[in-house]
PDB file of N, CA and C in Angstrom:
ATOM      1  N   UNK A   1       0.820  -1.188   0.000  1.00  0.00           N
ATOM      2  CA  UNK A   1       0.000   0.000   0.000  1.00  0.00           C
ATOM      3  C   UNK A   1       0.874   1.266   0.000  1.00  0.00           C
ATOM      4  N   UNK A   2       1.898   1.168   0.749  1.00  0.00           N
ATOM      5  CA  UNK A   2       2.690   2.306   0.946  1.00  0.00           C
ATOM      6  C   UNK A   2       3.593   2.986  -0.367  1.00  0.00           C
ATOM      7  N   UNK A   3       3.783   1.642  -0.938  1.00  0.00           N
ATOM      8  CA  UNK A   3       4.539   1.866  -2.238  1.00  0.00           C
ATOM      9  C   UNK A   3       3.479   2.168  -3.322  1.00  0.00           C
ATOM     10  N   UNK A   4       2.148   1.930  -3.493  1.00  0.00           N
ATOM     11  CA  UNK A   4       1.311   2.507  -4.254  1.00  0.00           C
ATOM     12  C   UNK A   4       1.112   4.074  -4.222  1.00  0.00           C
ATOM     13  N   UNK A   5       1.091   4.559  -2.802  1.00  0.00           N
ATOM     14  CA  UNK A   5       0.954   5.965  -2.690  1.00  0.00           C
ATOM     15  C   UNK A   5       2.103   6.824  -3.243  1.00  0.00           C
ATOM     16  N   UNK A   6       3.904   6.282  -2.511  1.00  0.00           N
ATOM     17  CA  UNK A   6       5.010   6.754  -3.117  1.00  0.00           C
ATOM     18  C   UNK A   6       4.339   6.997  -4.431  1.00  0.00           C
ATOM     19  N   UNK A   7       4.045   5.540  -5.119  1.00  0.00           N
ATOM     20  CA  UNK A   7       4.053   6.025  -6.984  1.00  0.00           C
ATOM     21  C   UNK A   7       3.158   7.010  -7.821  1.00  0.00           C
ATOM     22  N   UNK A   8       2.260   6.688  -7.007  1.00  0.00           N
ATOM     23  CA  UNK A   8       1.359   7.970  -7.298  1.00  0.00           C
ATOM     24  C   UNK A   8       1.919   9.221  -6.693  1.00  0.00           C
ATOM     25  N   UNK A   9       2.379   9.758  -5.620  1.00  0.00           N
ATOM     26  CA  UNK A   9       3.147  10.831  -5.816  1.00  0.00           C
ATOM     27  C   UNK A   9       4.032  11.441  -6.379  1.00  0.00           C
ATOM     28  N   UNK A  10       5.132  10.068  -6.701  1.00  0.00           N
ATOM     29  CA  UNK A  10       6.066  10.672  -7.640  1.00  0.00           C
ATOM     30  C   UNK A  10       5.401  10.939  -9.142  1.00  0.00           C
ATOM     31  N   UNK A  11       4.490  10.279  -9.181  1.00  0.00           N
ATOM     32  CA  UNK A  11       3.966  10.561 -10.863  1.00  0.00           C
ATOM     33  C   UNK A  11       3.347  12.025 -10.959  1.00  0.00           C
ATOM     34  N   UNK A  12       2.698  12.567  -9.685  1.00  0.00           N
ATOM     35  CA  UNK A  12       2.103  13.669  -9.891  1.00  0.00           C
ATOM     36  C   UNK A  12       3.013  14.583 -10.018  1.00  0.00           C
ATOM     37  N   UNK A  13       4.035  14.898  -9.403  1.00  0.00           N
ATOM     38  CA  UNK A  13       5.129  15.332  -8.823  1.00  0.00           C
ATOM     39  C   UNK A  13       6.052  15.342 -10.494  1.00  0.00           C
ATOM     40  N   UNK A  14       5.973  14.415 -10.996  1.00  0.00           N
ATOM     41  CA  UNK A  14       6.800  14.566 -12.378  1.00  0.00           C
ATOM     42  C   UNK A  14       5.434  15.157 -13.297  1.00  0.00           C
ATOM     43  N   UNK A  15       4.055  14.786 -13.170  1.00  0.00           N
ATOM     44  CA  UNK A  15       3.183  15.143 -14.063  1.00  0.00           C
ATOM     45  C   UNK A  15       2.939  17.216 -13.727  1.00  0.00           C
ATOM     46  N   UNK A  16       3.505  17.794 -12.348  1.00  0.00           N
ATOM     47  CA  UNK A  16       3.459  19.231 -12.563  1.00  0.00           C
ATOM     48  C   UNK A  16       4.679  19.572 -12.624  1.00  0.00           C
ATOM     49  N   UNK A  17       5.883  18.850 -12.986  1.00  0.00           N
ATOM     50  CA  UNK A  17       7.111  19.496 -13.732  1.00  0.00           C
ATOM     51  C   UNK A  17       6.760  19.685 -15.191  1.00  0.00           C
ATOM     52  N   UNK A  18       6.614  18.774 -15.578  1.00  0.00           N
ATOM     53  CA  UNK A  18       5.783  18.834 -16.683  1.00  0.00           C
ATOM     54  C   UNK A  18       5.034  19.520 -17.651  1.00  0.00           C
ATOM     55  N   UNK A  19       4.111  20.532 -16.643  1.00  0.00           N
ATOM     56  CA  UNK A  19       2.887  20.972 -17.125  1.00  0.00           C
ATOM     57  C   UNK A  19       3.191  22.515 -16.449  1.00  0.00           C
ATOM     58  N   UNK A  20       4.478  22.627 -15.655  1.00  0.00           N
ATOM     59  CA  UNK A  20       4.722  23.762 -15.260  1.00  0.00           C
ATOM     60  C   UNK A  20       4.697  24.943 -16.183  1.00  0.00           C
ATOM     61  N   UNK A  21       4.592  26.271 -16.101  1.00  0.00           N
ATOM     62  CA  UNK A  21       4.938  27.354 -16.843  1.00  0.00           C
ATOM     63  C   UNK A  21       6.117  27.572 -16.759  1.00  0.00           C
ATOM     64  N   UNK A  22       6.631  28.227 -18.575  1.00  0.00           N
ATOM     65  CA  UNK A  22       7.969  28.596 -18.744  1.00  0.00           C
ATOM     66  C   UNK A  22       8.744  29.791 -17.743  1.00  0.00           C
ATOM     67  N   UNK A  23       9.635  29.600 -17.384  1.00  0.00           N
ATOM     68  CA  UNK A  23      10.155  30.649 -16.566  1.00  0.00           C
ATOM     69  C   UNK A  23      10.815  31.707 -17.757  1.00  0.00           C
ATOM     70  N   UNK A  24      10.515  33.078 -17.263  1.00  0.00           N
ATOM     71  CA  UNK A  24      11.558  33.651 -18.346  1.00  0.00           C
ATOM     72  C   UNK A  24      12.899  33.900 -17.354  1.00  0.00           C
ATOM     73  N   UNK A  25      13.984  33.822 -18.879  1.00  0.00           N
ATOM     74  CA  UNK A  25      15.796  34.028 -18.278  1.00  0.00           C
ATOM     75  C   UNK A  25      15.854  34.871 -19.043  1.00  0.00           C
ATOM     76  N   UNK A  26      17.108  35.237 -18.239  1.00  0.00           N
ATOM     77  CA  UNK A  26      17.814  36.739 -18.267  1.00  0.00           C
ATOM     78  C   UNK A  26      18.634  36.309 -19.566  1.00  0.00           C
ATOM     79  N   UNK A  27      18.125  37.474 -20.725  1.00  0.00           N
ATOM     80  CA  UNK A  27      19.087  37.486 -22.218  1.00  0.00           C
ATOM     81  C   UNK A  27      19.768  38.434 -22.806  1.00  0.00           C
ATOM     82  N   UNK A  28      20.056  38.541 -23.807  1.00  0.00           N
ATOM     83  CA  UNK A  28      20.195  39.706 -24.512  1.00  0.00           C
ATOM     84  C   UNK A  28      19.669  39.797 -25.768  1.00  0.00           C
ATOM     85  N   UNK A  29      19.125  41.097 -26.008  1.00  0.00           N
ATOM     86  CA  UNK A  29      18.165  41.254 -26.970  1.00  0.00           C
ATOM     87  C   UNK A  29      18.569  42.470 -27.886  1.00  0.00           C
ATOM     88  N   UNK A  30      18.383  42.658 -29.288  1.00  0.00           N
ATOM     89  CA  UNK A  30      18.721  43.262 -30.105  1.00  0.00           C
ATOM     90  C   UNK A  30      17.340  43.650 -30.957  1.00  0.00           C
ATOM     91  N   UNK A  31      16.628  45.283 -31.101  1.00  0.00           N
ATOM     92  CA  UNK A  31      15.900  44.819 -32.016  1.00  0.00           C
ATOM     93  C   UNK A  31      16.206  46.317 -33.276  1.00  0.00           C
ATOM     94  N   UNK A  32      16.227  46.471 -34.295  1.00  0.00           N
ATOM     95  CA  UNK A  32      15.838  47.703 -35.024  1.00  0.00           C
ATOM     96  C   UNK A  32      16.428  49.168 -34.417  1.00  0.00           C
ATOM     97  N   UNK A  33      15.093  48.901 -33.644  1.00  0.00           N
ATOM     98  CA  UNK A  33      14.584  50.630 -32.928  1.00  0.00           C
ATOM     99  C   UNK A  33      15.607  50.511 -31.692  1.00  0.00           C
ATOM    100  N   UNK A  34      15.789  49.958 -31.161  1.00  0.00           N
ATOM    101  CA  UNK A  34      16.283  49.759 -30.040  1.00  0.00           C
ATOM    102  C   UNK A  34      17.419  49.592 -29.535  1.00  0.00           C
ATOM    103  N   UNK A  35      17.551  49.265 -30.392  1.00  0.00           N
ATOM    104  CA  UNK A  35      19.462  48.202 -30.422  1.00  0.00           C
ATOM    105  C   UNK A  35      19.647  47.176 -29.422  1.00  0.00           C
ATOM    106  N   UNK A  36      20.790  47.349 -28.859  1.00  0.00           N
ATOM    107  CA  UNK A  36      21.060  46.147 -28.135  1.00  0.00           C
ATOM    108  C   UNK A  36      20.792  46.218 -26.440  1.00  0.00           C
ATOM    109  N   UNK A  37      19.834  45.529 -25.904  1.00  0.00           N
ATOM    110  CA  UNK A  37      19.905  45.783 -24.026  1.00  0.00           C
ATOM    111  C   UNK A  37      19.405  44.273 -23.699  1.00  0.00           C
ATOM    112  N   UNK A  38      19.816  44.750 -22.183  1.00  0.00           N
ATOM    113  CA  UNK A  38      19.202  43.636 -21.586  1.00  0.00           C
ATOM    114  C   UNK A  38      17.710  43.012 -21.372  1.00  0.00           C
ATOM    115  N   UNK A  39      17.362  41.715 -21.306  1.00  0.00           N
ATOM    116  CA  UNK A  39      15.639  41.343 -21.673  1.00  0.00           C
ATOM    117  C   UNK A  39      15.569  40.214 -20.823  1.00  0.00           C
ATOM    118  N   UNK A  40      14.171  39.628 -20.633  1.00  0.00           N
ATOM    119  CA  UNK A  40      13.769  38.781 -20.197  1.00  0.00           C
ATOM    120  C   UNK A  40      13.394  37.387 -21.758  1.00  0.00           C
ATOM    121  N   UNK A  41      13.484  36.636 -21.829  1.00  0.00           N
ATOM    122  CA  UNK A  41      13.621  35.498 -22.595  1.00  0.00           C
ATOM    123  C   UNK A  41      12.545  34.825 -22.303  1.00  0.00           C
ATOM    124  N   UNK A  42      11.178  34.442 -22.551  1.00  0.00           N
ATOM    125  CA  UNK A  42      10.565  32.997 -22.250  1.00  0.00           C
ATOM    126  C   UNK A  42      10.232  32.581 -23.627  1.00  0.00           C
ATOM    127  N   UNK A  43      10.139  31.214 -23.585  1.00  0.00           N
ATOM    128  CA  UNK A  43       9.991  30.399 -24.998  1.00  0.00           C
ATOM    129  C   UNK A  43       8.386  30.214 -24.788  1.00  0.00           C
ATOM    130  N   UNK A  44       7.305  30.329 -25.564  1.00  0.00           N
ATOM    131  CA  UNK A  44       6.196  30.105 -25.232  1.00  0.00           C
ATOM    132  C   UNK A  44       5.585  28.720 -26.057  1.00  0.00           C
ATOM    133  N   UNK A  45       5.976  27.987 -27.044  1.00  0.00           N
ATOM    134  CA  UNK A  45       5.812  26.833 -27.469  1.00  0.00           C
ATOM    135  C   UNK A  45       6.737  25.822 -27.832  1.00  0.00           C
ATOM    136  N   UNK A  46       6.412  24.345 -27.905  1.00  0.00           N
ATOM    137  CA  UNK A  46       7.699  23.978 -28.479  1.00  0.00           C
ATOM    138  C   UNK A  46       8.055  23.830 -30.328  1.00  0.00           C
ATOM    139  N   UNK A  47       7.772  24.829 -30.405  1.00  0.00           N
ATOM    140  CA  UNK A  47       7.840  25.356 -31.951  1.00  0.00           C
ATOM    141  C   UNK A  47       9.626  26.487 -31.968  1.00  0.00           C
ATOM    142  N   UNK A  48       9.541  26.345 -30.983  1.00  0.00           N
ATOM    143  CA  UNK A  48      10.438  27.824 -30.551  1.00  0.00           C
ATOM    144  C   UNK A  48      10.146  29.635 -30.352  1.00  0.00           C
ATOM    145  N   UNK A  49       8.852  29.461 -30.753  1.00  0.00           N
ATOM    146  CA  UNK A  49       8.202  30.280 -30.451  1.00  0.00           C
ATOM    147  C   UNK A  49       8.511  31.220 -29.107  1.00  0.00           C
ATOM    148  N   UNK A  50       8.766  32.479 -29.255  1.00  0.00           N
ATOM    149  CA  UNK A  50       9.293  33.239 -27.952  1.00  0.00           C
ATOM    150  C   UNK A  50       8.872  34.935 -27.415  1.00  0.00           C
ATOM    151  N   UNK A  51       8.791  34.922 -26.239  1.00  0.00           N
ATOM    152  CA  UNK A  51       8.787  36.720 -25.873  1.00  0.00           C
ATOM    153  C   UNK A  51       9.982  37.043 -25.984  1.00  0.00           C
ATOM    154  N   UNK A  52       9.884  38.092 -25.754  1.00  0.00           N
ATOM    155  CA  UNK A  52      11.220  39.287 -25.362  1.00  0.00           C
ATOM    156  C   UNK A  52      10.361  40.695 -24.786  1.00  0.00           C
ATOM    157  N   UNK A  53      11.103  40.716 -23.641  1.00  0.00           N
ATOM    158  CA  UNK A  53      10.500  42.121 -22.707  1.00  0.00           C
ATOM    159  C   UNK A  53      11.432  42.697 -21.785  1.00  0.00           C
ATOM    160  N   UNK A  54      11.705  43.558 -21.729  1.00  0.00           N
ATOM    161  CA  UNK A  54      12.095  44.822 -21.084  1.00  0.00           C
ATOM    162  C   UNK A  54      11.721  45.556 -20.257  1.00  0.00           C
ATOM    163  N   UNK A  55      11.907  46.735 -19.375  1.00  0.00           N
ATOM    164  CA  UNK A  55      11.345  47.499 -18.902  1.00  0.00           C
ATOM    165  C   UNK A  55      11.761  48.930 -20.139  1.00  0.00           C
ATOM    166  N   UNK A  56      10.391  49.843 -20.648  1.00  0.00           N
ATOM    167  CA  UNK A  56      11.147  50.824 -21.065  1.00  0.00           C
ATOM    168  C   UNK A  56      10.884  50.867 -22.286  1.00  0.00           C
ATOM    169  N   UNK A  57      11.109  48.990 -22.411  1.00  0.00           N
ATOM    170  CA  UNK A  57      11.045  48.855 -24.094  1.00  0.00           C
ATOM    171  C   UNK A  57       9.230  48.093 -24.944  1.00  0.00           C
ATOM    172  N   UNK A  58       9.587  47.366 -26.030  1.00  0.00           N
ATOM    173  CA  UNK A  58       8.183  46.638 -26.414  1.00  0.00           C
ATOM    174  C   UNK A  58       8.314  45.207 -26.002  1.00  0.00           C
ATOM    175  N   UNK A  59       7.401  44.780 -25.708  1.00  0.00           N
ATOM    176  CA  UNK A  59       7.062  43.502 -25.379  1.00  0.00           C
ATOM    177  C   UNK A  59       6.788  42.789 -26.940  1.00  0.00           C
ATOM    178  N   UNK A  60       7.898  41.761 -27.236  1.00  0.00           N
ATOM    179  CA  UNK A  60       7.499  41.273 -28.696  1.00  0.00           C
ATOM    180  C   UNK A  60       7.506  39.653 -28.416  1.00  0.00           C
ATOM    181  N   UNK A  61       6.861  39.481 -29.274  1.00  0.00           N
ATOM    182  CA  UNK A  61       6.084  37.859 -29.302  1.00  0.00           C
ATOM    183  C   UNK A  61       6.097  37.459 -30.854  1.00  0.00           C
ATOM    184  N   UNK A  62       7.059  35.873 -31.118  1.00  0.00           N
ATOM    185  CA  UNK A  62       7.688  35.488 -32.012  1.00  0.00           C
ATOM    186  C   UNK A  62       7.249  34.235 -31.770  1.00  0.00           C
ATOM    187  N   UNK A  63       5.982  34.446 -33.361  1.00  0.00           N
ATOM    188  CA  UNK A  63       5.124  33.095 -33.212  1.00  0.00           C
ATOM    189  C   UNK A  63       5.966  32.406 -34.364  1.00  0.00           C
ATOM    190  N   UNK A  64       6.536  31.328 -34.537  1.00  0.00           N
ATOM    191  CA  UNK A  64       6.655  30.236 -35.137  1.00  0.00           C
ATOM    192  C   UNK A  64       5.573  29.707 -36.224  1.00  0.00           C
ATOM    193  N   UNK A  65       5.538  30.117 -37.491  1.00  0.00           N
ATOM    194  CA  UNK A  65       4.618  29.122 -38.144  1.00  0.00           C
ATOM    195  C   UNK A  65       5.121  28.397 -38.983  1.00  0.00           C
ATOM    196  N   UNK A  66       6.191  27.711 -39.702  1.00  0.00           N
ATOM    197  CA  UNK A  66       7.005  27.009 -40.414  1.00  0.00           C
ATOM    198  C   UNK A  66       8.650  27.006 -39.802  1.00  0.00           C
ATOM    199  N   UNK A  67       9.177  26.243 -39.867  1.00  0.00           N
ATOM    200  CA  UNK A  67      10.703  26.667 -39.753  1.00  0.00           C
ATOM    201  C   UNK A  67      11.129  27.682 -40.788  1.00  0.00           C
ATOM    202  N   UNK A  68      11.454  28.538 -40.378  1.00  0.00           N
ATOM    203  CA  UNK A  68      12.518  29.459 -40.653  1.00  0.00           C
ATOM    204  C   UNK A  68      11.800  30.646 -41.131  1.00  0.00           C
ATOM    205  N   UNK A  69      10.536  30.888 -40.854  1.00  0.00           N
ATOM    206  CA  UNK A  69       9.414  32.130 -40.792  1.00  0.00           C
ATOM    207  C   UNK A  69       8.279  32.052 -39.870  1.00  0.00           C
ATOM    208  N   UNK A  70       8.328  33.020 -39.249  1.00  0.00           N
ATOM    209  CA  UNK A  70       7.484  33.497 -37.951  1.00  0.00           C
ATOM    210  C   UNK A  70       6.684  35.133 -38.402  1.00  0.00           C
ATOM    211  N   UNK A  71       5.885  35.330 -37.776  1.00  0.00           N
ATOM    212  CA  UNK A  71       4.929  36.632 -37.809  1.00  0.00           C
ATOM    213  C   UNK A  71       5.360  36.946 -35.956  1.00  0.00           C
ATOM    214  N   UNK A  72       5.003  38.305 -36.077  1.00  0.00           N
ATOM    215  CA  UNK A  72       5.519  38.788 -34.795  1.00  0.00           C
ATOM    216  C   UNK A  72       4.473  39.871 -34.122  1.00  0.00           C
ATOM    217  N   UNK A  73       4.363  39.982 -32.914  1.00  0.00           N
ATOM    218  CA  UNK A  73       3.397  41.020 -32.442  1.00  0.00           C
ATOM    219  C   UNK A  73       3.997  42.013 -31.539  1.00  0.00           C
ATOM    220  N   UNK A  74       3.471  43.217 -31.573  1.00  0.00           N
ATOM    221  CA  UNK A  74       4.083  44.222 -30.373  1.00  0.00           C
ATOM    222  C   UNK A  74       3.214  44.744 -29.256  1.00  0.00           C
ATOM    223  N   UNK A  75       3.916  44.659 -28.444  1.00  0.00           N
ATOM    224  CA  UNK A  75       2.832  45.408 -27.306  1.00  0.00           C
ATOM    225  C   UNK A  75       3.804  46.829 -26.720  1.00  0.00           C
ATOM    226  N   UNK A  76       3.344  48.029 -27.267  1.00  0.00           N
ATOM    227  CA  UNK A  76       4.238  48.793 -27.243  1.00  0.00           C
ATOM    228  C   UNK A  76       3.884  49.231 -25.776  1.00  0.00           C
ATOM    229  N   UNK A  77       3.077  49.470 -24.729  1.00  0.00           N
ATOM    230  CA  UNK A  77       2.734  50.449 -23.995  1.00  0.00           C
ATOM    231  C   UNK A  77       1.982  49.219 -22.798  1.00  0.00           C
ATOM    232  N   UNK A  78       2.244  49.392 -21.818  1.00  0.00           N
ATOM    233  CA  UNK A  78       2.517  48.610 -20.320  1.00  0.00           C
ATOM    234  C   UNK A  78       0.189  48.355 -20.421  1.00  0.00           C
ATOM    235  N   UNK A  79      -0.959  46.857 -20.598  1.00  0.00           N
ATOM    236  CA  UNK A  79      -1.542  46.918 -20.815  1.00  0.00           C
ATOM    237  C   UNK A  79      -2.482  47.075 -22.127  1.00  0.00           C
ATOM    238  N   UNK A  80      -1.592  47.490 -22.968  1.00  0.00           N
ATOM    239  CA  UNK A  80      -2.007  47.481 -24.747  1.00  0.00           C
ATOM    240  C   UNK A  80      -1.979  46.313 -25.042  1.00  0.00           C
ATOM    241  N   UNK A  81      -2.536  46.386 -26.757  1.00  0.00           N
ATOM    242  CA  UNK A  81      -3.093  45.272 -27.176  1.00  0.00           C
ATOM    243  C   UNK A  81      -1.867  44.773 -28.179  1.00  0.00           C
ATOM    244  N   UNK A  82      -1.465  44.132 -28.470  1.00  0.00           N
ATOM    245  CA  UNK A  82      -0.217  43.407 -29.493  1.00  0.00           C
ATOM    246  C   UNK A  82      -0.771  44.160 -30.713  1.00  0.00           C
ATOM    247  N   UNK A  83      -0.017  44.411 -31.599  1.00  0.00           N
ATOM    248  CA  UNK A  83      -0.071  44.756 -32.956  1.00  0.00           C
ATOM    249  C   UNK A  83       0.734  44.026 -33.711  1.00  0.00           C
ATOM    250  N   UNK A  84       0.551  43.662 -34.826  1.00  0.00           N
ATOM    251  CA  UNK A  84       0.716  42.350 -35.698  1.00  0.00           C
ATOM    252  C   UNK A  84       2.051  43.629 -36.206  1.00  0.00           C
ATOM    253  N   UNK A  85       3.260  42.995 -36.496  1.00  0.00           N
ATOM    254  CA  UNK A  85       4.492  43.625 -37.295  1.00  0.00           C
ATOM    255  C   UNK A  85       4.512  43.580 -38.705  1.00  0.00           C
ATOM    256  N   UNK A  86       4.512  44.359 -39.670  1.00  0.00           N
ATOM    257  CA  UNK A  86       4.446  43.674 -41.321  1.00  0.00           C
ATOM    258  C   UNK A  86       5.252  42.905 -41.426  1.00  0.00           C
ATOM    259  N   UNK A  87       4.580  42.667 -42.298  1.00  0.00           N
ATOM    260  CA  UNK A  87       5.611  41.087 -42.881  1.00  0.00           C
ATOM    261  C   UNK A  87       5.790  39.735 -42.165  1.00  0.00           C
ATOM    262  N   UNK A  88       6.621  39.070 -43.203  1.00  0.00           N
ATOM    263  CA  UNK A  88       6.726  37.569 -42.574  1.00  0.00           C
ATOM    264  C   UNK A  88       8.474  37.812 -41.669  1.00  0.00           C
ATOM    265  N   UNK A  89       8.768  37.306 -40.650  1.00  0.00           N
ATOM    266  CA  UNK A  89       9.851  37.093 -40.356  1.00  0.00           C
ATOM    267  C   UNK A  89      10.630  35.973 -40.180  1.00  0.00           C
ATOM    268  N   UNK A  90      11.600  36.478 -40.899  1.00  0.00           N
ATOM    269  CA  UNK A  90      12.388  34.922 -41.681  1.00  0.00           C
ATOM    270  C   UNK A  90      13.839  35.165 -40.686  1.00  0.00           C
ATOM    271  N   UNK A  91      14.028  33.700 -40.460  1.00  0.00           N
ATOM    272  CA  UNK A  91      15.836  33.813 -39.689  1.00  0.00           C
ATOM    273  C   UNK A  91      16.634  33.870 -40.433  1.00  0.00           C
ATOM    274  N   UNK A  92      17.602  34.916 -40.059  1.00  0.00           N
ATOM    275  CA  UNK A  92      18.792  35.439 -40.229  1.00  0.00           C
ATOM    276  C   UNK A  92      19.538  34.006 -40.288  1.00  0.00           C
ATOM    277  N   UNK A  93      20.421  33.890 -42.132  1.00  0.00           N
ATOM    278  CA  UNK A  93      21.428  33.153 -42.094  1.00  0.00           C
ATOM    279  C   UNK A  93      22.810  33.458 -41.302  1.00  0.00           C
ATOM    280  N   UNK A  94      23.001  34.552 -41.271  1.00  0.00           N
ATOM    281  CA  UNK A  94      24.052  35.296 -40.412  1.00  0.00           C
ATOM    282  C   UNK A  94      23.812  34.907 -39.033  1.00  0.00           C
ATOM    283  N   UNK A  95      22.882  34.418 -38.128  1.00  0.00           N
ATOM    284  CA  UNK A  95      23.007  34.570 -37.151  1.00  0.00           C
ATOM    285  C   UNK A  95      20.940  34.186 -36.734  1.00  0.00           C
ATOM    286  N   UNK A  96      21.688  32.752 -35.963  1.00  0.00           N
ATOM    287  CA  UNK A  96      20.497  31.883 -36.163  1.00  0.00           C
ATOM    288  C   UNK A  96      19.400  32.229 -34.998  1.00  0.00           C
ATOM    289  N   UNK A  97      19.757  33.701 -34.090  1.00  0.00           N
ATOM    290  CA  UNK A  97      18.888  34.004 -32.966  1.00  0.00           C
ATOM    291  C   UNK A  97      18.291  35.381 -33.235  1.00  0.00           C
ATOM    292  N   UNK A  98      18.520  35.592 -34.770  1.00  0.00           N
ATOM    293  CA  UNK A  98      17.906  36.807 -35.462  1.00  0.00           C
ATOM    294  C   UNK A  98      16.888  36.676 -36.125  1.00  0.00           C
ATOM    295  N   UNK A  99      15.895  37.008 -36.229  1.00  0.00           N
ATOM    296  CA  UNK A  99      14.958  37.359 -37.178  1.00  0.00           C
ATOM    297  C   UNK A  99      14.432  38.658 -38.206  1.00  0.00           C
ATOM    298  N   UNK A 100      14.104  39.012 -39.276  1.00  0.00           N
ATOM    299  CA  UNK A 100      14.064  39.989 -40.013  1.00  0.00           C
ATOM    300  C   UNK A 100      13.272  39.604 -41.194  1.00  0.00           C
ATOM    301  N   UNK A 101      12.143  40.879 -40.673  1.00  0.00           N
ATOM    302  CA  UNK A 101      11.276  41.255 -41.265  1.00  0.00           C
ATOM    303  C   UNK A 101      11.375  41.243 -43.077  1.00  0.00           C
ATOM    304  N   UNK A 102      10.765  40.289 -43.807  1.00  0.00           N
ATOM    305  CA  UNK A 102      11.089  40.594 -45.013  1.00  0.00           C
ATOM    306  C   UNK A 102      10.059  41.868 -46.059  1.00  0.00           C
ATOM    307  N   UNK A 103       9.562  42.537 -44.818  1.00  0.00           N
ATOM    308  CA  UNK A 103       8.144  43.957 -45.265  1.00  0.00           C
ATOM    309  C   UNK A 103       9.393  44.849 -45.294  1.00  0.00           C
ATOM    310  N   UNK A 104      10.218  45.042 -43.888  1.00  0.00           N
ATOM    311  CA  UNK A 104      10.817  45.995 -43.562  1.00  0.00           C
ATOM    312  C   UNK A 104      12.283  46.196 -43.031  1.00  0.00           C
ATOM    313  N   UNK A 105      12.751  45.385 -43.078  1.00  0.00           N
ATOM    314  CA  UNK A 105      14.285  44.721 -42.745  1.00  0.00           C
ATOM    315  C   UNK A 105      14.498  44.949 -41.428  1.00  0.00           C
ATOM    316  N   UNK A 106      13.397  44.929 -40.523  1.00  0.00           N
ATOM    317  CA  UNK A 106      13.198  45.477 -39.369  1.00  0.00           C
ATOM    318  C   UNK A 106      13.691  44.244 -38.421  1.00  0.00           C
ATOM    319  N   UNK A 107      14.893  43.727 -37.703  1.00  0.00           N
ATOM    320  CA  UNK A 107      15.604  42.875 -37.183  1.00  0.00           C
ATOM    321  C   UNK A 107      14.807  42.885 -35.518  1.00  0.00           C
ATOM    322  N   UNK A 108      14.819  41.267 -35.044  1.00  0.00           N
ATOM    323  CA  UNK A 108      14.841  40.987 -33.748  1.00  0.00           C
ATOM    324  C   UNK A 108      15.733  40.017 -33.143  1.00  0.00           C
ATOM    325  N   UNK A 109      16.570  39.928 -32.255  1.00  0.00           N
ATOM    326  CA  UNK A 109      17.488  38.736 -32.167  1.00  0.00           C
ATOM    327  C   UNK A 109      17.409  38.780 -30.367  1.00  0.00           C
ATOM    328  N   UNK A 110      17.998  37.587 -29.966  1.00  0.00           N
ATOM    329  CA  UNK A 110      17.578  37.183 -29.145  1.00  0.00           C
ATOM    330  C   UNK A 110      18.502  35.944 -28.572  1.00  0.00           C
ATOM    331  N   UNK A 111      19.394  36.674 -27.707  1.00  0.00           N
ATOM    332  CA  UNK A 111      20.919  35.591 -27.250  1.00  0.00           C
ATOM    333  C   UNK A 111      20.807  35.106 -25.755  1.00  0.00           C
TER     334      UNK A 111
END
């Protein structure tokens, strides 16, 4: 009996590592307007899909829809609504944690 309960705990116990939310880490971020500062990093799917946020700066969100092109959203102002970025954003052969806008050559990267 005792060892039934252990297993069921450890299973739950691995089933909310699991199912936990992404933590964001401390990165460095590069975008356009902005240039280069320090950011917060969370990956939001396993597509690679990712934020990037700041204090100061935009909150951008890098949706994944094929390998090697993503669409991107901004949330410029602390409570606003995302605004869709033109264009498709395709990764940088130069540098595989970049992305750039093929509307506007408008770069996001993300180390």
């Amino acid at each position: 009996m005792m060892e039934s309960a252990m297993r069921l705990l450890f299973g739950c116990v691995v089933a909310g590592l699991l199912t936990a939310p992404a933590m964001a880490k401390d990165a460095r971020c590069f975008t356009t307007d902005d240039g280069e500062y320090p950011c917060q990093f969370e990956t939001l799917d396993d597509a690679g899909s990712f934020e990037i946020s700041a204090s100061g700066k935009p909150t951008f969100q890098l949706w994944i829809d094929s390998p090697g092109m993503a669409m991107v959203g901004a949330v410029f102002e602390p409570g606003g609504r995302s605004v869709a970025l033109p264009g498709n954003y395709l990764r940088s052969a130069d540098d595989g944690a970049c992305w750039v806008s093929d509307a506007t050559d408008t770069e996001i990267c993300a180390w």
